[in-house]
N, C-alpha and C. Protein backbone atom coordinates (compact mmCIF):
# COMPACT_ATOMS: atom_id res chain seq x y z
N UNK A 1 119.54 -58.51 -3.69
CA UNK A 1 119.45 -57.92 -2.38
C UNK A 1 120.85 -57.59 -1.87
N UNK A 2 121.19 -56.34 -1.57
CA UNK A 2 121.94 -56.23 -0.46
C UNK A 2 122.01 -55.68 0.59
N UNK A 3 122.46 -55.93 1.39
CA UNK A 3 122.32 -55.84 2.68
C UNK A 3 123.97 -55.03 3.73
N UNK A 4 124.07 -53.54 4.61
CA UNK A 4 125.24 -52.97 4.41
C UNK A 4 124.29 -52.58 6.39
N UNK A 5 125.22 -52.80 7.37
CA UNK A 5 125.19 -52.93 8.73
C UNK A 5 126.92 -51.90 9.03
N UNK A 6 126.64 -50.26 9.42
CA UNK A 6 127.86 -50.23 10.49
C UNK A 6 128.72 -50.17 9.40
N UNK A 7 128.68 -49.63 7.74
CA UNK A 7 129.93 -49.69 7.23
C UNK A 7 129.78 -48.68 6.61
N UNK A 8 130.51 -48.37 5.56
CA UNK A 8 130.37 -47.78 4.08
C UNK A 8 130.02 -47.88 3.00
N UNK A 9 130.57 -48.63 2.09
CA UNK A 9 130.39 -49.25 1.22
C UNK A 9 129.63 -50.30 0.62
N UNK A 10 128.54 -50.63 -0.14
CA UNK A 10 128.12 -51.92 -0.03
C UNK A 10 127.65 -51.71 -1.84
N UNK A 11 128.58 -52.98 -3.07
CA UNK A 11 127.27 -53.13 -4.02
C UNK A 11 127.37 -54.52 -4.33
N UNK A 12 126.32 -54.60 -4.39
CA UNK A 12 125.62 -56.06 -4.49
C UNK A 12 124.83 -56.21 -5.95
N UNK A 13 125.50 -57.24 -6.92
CA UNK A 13 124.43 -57.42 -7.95
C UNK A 13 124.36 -58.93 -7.70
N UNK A 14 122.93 -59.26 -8.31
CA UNK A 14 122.57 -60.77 -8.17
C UNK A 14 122.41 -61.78 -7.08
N UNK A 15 122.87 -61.53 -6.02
CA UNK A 15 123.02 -61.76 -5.17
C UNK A 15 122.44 -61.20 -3.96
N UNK A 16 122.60 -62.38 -2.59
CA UNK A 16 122.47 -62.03 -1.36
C UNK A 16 123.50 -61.61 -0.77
N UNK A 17 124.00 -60.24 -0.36
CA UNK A 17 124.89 -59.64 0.16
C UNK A 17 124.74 -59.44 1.42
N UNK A 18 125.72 -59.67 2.76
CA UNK A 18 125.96 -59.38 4.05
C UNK A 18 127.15 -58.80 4.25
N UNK A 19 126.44 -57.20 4.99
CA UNK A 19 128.37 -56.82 5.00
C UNK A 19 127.43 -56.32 6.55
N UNK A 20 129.44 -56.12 7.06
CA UNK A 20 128.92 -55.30 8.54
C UNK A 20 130.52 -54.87 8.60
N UNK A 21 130.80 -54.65 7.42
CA UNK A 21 132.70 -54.33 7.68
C UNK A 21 132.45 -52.58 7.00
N UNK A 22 133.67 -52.60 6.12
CA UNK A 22 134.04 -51.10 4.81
C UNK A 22 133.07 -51.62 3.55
N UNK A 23 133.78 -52.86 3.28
CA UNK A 23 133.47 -52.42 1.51
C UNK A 23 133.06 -53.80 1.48
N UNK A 24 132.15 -54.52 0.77
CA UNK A 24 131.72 -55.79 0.15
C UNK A 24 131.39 -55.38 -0.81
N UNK A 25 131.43 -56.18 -2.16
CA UNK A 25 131.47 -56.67 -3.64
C UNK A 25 130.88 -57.57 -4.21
N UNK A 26 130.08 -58.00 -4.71
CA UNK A 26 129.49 -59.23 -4.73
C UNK A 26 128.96 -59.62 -6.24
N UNK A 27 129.10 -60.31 -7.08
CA UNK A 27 128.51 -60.48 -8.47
C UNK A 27 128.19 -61.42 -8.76
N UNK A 28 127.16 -61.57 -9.34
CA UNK A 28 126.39 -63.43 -9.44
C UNK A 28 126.71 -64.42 -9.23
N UNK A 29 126.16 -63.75 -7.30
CA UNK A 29 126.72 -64.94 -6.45
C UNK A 29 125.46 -65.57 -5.37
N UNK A 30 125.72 -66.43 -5.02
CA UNK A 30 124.35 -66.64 -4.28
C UNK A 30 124.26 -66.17 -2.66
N UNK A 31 125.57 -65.66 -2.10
CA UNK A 31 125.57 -65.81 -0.77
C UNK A 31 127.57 -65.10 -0.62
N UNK A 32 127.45 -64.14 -0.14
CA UNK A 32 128.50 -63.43 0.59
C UNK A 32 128.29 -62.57 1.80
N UNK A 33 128.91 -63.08 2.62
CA UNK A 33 128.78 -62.61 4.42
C UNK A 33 130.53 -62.37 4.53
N UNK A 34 130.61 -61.19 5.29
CA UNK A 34 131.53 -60.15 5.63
C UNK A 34 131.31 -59.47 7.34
N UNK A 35 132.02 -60.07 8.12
CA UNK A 35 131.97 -60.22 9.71
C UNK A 35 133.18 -59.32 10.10
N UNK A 36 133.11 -58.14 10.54
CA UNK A 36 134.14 -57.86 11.18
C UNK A 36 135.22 -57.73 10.12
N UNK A 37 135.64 -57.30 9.13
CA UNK A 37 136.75 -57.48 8.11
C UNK A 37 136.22 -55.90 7.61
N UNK A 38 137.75 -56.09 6.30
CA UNK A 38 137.24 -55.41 5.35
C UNK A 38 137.13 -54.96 3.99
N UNK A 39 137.37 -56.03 3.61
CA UNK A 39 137.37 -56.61 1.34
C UNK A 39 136.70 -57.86 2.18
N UNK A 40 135.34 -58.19 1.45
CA UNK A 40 135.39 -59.45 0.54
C UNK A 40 134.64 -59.12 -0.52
N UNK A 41 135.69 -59.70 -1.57
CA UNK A 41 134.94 -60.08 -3.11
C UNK A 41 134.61 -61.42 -3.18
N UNK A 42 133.16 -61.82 -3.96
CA UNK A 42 133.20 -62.69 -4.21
C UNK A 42 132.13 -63.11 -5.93
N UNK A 43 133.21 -63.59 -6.62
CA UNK A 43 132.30 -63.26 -7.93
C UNK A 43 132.63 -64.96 -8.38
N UNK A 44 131.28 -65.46 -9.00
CA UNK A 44 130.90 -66.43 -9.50
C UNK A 44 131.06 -67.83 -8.74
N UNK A 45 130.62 -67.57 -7.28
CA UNK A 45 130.67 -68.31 -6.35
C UNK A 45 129.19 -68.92 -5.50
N UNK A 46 128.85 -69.63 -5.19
CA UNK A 46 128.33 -69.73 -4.13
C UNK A 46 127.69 -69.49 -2.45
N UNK A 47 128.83 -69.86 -2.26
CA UNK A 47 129.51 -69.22 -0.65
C UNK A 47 130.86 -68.44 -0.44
N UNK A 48 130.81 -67.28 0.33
CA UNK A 48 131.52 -67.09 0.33
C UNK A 48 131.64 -65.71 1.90
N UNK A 49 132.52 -66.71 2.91
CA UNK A 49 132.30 -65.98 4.24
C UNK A 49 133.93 -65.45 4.97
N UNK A 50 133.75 -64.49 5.59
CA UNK A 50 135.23 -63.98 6.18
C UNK A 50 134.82 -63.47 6.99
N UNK A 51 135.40 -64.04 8.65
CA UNK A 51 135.10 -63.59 9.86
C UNK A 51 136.40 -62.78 10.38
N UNK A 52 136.68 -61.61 10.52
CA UNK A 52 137.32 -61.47 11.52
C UNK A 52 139.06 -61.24 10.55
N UNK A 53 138.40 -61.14 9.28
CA UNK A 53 139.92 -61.03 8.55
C UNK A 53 140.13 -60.10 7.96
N UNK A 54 141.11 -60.28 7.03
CA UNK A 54 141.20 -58.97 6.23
C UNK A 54 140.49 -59.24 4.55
N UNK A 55 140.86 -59.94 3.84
CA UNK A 55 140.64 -60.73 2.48
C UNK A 55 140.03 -61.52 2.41
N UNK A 56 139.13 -61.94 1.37
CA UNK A 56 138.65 -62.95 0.79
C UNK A 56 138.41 -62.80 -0.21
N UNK A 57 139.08 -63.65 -0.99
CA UNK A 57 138.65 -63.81 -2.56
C UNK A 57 138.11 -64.97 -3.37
N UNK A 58 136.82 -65.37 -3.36
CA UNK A 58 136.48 -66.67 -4.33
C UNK A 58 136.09 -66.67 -5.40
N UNK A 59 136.49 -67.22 -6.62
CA UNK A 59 136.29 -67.30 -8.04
C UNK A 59 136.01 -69.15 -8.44
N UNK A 60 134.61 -68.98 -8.63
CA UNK A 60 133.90 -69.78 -9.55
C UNK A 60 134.46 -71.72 -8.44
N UNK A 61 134.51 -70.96 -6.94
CA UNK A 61 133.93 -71.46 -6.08
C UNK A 61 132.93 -72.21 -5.36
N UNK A 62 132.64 -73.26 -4.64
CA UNK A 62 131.35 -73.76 -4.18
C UNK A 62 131.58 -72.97 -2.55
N UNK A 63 132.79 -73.74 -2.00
CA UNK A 63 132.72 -73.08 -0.22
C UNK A 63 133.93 -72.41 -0.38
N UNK A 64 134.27 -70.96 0.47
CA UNK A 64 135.25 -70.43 0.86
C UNK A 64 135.47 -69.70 1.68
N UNK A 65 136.40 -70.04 3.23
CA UNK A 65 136.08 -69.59 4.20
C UNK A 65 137.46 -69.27 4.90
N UNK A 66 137.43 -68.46 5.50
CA UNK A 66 138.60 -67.76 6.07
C UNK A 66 138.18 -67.40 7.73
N UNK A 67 139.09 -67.37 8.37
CA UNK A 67 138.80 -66.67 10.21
C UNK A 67 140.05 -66.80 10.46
N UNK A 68 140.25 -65.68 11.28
CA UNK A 68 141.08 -65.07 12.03
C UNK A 68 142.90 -64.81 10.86
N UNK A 69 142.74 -64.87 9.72
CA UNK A 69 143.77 -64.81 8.71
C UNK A 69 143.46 -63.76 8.09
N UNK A 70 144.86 -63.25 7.03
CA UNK A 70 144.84 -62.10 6.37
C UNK A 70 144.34 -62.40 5.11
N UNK A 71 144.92 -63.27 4.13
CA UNK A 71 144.38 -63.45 3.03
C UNK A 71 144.14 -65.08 2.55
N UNK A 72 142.92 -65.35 1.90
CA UNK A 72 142.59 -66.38 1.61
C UNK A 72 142.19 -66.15 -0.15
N UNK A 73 142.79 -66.81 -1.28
CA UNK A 73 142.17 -67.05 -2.45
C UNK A 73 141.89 -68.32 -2.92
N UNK A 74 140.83 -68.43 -3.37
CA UNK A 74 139.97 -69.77 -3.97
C UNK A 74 140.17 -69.74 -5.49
N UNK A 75 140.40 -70.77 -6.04
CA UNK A 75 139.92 -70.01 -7.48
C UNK A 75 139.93 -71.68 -8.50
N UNK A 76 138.07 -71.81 -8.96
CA UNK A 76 138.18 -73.24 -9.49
C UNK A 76 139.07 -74.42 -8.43
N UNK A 77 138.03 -74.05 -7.45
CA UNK A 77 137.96 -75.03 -5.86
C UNK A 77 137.02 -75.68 -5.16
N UNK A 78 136.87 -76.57 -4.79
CA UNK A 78 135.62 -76.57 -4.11
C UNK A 78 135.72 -76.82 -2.75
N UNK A 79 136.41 -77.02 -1.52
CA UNK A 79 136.37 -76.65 -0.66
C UNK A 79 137.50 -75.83 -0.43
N UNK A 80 137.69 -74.89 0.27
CA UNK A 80 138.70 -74.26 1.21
C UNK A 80 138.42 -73.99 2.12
N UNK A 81 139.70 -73.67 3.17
CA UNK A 81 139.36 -73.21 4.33
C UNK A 81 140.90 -72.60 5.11
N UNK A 82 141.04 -71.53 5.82
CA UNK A 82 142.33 -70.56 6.24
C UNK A 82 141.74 -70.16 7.65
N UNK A 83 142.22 -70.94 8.30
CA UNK A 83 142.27 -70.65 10.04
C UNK A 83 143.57 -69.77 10.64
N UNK A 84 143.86 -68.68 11.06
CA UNK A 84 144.84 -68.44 11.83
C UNK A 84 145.95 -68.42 10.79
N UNK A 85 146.37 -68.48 10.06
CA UNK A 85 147.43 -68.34 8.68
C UNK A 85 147.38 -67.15 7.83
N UNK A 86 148.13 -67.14 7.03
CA UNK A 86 148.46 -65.69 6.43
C UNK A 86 148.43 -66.01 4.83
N UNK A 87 148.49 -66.93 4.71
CA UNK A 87 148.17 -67.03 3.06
C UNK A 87 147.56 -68.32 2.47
N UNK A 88 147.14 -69.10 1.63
CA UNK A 88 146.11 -70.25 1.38
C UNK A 88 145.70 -70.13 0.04
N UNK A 89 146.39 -70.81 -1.16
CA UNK A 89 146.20 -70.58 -2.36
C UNK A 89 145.18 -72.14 -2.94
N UNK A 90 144.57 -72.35 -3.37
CA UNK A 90 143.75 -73.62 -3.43
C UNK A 90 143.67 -73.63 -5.21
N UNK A 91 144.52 -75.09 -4.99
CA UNK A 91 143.89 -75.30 -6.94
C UNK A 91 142.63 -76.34 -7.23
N UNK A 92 142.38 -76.28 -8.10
CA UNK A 92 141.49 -77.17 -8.74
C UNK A 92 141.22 -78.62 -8.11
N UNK A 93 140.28 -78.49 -7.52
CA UNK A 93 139.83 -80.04 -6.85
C UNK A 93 141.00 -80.46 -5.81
N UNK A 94 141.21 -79.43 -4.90
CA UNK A 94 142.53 -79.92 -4.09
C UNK A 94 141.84 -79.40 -2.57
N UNK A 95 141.96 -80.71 -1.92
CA UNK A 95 141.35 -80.27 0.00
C UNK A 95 142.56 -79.64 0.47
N UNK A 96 142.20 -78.69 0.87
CA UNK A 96 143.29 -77.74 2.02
C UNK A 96 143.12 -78.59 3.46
N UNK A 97 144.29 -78.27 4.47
CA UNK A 97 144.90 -78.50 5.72
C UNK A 97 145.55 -77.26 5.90
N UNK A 98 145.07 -76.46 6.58
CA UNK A 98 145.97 -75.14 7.18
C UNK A 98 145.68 -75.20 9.16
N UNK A 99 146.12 -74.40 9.49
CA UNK A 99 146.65 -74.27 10.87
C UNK A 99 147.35 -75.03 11.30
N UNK A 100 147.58 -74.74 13.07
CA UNK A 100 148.74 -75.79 13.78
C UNK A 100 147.81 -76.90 14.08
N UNK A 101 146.97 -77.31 13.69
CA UNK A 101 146.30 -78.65 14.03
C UNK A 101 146.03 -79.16 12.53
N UNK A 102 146.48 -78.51 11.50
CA UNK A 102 146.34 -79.50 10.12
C UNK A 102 144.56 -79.94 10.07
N UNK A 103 144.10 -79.68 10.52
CA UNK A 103 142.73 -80.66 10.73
C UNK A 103 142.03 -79.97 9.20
N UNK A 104 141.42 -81.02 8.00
CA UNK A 104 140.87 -80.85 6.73
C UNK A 104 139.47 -80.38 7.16
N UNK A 105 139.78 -78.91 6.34
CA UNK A 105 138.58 -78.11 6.73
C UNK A 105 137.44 -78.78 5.72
């Protein structure tokens, strides 16, 4: 299924696709939502949501979430998270702390 609200672009394989931006991407994934932005890819992931940003990229991901930031990449992670920041690289089994409140997303 995909699903394309108010944009251009939309392809969706395997997956549940939500766009309401330009362009969403999506490949056997279970769940990508795209708010107000305009890239998210998300291939061999789970979840994968961006409110209000520019980027999102998750690879072989469980959660990956971004708001109000430019770019966020996941890759062989299982949580992330990019509040208000400009970049957020996540390795392998490692909890992120980003913004001015540090608080573990």
């Amino acid at each position: 299924y995909g699903f394309q609200a108010a944009g251009l672009l939309n392809l969706a394989l395997d997956t549940l696709g939500v766009q309401c931006g330009i362009s969403n991407r999506v490949q056997t994934s279970q769940r990508s939502v795209q708010i107000a932005g305009v890239f998210n890819t998300a291939d061999i992931t789970h979840g994968s949501v961006q409110l209000a940003g520019v980027w999102n990229q998750a690879r072989r991901g469980t959660a990956s979430v971004q708001i109000s930031g430019l770019v966020n990449h996941h890759r062989d992670t299982v949580t992330g998270a990019q509040v208000t920041s400009l970049y957020n690289y996540a390795r392998p089994c490692e909890r992120i702390t980003t913004g001015p409140d540090q608080r573990s997303r």
